[in-house]
N, C-alpha and C. Protein backbone atom coordinates (compact mmCIF):
# COMPACT_ATOMS: atom_id res chain seq x y z
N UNK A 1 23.92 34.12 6.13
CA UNK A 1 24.08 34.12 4.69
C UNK A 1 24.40 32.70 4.22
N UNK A 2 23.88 32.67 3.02
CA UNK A 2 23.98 30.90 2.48
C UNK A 2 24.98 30.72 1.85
N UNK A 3 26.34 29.50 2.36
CA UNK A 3 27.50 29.61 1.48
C UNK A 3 27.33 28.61 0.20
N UNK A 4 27.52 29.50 -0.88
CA UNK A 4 27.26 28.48 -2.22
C UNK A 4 28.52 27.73 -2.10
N UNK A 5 29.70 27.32 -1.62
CA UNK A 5 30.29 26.04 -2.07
C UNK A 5 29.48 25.03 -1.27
N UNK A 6 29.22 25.52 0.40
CA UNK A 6 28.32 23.99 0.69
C UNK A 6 27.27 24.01 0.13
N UNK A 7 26.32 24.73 -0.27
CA UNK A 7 24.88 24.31 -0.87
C UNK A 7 25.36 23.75 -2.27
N UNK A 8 26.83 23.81 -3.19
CA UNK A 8 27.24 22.83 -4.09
C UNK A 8 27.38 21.40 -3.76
N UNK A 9 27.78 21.52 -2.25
CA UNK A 9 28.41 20.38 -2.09
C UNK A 9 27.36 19.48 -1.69
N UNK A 10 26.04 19.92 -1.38
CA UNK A 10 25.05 19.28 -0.41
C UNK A 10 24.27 18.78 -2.15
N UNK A 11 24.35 18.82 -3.56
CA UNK A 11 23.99 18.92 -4.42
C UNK A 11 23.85 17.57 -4.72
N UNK A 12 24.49 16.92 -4.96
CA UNK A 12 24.94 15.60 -5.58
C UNK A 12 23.99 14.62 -4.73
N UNK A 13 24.63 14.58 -3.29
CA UNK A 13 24.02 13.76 -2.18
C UNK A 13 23.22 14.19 -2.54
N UNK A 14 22.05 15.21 -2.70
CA UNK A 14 20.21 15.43 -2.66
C UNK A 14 19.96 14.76 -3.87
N UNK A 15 20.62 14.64 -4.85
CA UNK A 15 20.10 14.42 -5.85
C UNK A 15 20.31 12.66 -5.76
N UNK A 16 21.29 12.20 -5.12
CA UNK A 16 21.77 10.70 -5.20
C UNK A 16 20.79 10.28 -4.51
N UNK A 17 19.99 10.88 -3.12
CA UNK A 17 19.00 10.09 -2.10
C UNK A 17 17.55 10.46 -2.88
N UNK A 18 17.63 12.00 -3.56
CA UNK A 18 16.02 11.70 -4.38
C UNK A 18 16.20 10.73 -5.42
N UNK A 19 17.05 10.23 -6.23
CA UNK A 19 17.56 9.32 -6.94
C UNK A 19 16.70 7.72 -5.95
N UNK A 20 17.14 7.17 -5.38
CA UNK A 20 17.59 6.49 -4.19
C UNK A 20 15.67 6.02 -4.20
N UNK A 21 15.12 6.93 -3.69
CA UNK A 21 13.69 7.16 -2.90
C UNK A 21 12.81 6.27 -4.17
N UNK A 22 12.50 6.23 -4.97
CA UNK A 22 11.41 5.78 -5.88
C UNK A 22 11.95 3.97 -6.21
N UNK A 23 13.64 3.77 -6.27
CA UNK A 23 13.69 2.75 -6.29
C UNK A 23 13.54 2.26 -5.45
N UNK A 24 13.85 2.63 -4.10
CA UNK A 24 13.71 1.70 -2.85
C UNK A 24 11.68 1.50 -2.42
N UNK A 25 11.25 2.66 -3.19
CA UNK A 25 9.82 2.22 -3.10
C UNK A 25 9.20 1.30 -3.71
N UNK A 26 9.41 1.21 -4.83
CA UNK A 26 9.36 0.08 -5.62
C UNK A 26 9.36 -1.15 -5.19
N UNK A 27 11.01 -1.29 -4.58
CA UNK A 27 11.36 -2.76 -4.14
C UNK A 27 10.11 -3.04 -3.06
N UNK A 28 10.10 -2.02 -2.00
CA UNK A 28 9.36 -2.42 -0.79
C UNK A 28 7.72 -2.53 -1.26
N UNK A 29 7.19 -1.95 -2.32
CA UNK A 29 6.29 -2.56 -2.89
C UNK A 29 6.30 -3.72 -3.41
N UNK A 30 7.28 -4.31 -4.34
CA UNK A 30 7.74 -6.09 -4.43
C UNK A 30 7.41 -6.37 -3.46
N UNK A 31 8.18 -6.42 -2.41
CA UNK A 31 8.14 -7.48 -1.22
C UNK A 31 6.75 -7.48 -0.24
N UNK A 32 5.95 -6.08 -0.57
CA UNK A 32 4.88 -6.54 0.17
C UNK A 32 3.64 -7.38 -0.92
N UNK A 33 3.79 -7.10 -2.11
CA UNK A 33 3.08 -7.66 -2.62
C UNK A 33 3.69 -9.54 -2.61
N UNK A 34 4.98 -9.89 -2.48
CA UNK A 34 5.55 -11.07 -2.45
C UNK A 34 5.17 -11.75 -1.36
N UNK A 35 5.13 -10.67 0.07
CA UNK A 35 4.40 -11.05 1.59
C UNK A 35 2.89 -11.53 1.39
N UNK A 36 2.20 -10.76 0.09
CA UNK A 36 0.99 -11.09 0.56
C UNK A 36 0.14 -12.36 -0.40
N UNK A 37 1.50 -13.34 -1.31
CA UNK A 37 1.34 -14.00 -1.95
C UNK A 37 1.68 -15.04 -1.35
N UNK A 38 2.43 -15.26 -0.24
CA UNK A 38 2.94 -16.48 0.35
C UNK A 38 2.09 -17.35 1.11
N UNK A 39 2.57 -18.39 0.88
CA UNK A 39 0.94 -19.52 1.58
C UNK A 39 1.37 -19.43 3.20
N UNK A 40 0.26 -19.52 3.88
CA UNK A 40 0.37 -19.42 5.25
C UNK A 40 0.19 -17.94 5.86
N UNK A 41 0.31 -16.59 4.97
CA UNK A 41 0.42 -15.47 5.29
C UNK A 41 -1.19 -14.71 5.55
N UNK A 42 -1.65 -13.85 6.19
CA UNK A 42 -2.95 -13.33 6.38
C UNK A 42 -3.00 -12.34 5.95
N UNK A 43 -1.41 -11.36 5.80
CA UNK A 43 -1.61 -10.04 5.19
C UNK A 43 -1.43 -9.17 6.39
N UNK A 44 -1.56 -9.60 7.73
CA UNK A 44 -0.99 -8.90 8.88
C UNK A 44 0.29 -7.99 9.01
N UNK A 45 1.32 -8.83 8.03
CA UNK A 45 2.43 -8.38 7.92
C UNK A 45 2.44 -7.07 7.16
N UNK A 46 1.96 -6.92 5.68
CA UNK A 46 1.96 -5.99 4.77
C UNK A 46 0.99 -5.29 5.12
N UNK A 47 -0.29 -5.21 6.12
CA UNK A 47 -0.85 -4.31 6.47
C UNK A 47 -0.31 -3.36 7.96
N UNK A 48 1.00 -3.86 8.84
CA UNK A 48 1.80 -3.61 9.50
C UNK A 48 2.74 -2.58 8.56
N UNK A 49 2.79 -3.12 7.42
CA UNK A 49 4.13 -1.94 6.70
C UNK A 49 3.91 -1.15 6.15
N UNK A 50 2.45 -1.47 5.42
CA UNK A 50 1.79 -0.16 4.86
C UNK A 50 1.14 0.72 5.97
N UNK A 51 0.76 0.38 7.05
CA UNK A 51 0.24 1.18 7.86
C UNK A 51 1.92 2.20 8.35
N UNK A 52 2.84 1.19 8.99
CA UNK A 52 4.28 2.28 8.82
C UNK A 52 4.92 3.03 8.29
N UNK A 53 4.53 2.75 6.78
CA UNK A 53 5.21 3.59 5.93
C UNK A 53 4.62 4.34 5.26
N UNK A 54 3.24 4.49 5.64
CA UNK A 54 2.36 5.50 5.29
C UNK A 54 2.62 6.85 6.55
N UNK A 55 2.62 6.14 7.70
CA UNK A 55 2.48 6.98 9.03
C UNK A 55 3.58 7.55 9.13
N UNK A 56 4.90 6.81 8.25
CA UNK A 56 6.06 7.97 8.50
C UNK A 56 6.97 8.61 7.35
N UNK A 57 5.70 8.56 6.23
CA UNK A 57 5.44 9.28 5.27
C UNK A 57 5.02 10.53 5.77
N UNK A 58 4.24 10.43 6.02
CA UNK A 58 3.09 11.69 6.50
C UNK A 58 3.54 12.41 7.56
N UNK A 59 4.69 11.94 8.24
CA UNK A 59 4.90 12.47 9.64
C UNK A 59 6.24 13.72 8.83
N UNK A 60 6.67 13.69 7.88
CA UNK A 60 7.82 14.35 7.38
C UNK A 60 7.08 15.37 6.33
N UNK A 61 5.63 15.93 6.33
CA UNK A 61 4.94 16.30 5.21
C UNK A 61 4.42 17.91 5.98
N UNK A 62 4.52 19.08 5.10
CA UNK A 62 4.13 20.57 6.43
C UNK A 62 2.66 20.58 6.49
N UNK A 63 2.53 21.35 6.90
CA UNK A 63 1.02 21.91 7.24
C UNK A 63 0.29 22.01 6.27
N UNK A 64 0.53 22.05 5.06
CA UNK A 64 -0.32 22.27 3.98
C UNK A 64 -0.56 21.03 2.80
N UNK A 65 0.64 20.20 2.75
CA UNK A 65 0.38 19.15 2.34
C UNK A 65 -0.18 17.87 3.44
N UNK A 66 0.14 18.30 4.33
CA UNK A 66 -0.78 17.25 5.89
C UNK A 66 -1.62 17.36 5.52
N UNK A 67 -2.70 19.06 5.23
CA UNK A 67 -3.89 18.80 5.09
C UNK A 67 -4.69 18.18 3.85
N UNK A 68 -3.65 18.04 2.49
CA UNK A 68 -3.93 17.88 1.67
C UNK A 68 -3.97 16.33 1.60
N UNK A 69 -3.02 15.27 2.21
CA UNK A 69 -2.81 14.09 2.94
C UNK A 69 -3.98 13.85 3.35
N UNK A 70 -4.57 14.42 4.52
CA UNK A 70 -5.66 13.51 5.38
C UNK A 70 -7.17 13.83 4.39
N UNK A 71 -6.58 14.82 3.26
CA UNK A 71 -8.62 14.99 2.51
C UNK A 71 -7.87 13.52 1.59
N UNK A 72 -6.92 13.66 1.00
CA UNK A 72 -6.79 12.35 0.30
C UNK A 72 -6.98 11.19 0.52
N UNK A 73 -6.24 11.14 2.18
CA UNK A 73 -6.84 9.50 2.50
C UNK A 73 -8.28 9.46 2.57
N UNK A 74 -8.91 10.29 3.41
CA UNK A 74 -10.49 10.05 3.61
C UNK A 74 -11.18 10.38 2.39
N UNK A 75 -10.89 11.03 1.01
CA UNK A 75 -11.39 10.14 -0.30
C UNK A 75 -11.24 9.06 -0.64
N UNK A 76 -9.82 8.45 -0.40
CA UNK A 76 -9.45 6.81 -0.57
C UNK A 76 -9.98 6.17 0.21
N UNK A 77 -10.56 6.39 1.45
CA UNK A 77 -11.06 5.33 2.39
C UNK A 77 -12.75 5.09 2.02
N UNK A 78 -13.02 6.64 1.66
CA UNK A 78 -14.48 6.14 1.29
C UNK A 78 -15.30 5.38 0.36
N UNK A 79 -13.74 5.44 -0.56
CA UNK A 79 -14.32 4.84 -2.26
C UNK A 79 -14.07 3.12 -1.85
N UNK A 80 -12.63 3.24 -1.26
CA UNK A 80 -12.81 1.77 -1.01
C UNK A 80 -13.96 0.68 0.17
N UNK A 81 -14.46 2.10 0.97
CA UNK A 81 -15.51 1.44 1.49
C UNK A 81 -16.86 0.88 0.86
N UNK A 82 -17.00 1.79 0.19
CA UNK A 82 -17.94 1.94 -0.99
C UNK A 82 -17.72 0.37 -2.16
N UNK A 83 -16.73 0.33 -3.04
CA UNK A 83 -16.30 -0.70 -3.24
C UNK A 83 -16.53 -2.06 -2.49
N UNK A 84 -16.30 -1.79 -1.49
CA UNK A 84 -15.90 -3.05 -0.56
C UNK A 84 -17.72 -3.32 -0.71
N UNK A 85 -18.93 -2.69 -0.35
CA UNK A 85 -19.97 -2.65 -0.01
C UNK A 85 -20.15 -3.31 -1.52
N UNK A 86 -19.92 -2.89 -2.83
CA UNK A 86 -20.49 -3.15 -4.15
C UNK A 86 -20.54 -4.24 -4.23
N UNK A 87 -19.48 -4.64 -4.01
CA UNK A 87 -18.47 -6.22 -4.18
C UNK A 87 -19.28 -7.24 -3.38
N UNK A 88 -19.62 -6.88 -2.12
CA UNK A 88 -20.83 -7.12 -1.26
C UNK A 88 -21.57 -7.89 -1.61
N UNK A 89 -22.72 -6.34 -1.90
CA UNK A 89 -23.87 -6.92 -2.34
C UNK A 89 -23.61 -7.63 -4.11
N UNK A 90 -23.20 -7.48 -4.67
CA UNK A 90 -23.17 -8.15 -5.49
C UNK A 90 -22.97 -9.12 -5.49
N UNK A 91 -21.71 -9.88 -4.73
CA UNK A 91 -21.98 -11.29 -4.55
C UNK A 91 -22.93 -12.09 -4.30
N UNK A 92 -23.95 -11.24 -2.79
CA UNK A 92 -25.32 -12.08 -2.68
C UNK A 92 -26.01 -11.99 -3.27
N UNK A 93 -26.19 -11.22 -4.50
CA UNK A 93 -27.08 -11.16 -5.50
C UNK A 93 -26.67 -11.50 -6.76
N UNK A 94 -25.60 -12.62 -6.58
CA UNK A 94 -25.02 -13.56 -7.64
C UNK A 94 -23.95 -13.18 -8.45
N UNK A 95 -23.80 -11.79 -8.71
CA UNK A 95 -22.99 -10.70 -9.79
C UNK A 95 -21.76 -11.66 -9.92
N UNK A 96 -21.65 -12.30 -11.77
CA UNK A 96 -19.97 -13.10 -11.71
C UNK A 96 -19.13 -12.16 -11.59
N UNK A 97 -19.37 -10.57 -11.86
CA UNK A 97 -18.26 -9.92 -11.91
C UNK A 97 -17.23 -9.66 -10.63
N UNK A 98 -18.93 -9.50 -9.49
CA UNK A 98 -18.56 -9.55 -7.76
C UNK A 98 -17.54 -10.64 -7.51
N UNK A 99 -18.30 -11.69 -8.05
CA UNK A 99 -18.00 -13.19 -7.47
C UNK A 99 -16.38 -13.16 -7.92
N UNK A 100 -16.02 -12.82 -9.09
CA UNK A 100 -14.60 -13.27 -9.25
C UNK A 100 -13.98 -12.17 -8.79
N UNK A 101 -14.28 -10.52 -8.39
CA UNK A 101 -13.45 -9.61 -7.42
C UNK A 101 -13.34 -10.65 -6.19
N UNK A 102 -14.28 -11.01 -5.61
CA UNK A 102 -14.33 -11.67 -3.87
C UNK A 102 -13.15 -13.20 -4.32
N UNK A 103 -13.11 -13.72 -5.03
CA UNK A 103 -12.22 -14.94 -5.43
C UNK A 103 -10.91 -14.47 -5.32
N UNK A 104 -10.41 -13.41 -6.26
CA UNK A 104 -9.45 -12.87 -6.30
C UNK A 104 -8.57 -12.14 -4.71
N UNK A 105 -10.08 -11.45 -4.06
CA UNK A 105 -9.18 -11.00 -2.58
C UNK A 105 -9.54 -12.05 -1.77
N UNK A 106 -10.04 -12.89 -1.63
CA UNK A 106 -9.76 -14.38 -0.77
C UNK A 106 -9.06 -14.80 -0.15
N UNK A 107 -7.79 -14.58 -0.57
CA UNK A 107 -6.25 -15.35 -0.11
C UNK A 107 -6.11 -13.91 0.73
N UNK A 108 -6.62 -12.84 0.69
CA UNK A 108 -6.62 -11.62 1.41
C UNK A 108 -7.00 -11.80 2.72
N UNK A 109 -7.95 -12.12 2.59
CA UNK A 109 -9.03 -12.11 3.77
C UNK A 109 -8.97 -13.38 4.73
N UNK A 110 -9.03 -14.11 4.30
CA UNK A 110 -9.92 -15.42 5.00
C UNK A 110 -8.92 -16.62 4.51
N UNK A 111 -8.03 -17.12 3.78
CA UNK A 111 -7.43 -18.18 3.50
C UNK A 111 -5.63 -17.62 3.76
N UNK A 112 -5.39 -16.33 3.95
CA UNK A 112 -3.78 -15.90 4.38
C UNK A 112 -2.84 -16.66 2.83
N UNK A 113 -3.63 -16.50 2.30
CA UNK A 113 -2.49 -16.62 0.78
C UNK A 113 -2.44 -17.93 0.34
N UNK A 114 -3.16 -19.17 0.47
CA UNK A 114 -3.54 -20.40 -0.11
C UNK A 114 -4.49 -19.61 -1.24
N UNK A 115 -4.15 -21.39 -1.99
CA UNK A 115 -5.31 -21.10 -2.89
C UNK A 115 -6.21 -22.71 -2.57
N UNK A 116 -7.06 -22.52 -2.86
CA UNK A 116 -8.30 -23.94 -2.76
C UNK A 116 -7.34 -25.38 -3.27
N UNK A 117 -6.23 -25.13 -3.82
CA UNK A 117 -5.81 -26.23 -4.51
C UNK A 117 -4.50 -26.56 -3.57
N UNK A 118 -4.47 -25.57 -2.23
CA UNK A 118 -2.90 -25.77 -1.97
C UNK A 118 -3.38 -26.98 -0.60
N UNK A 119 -2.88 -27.73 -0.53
CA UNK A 119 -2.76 -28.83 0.56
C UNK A 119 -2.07 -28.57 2.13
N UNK A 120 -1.60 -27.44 2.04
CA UNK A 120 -1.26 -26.96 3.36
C UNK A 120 0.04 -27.54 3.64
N UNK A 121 0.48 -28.36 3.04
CA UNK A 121 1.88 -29.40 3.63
C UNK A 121 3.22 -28.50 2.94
């Protein structure tokens, strides 16, 4: 049988750590977006934390939202593959709109968070 003074008492704390959960997501969104702005960085790092904190997201989720989880990611993975392909071909086929998406993830990919103007020193 369930004693209502502890399920009172367990009240506050649930509500203080769901409280708790959206700010601390937040921040750790700051800092990976701050990781992936820093000169010298490749993005190794923030793709290390999003891959962790996705994986132990998901590891605390039941049977029915798991499955609802893995159709979600593999819609998100396909659009951004898809994307990724647009962005593509559009660049070799001149598109400014391509050209300044591919400018913009640059420091992503291939320069680790310089920009063309930074001197490396």
């Amino acid at each position: 049988m369930v004693n209502p003074a502890a399920e009172r008492r367990l009240l506050w704390p649930l509500v203080r750590s769901a409280a708790r959960l959206p700010w601390a997501m937040t921040l750790w969104g700051v800092q990976q977006a701050v990781n992936l702005m820093r000169p010298g960085r490749t993005g190794r790092q923030a793709l290390s934390a999003f891959d962790a904190m996705s994986r132990t997201a998901s590891e605390h989720l039941g049977d029915a939202t798991e499955s609802l989880y893995r159709t979600g990611e593999h819609l998100q993975g396909g659009l951004i593959e898809a994307t990724s392909a647009l962005v593509s071909r559009g660049v070799a086929e001149g598109s400014a709109l391509s050209q300044a998406w591919a400018a913009l993830a640059q420091p992503l990919t291939r320069g680790g968070g310089r920009h063309d103007t930074d001197t490396g020193s």
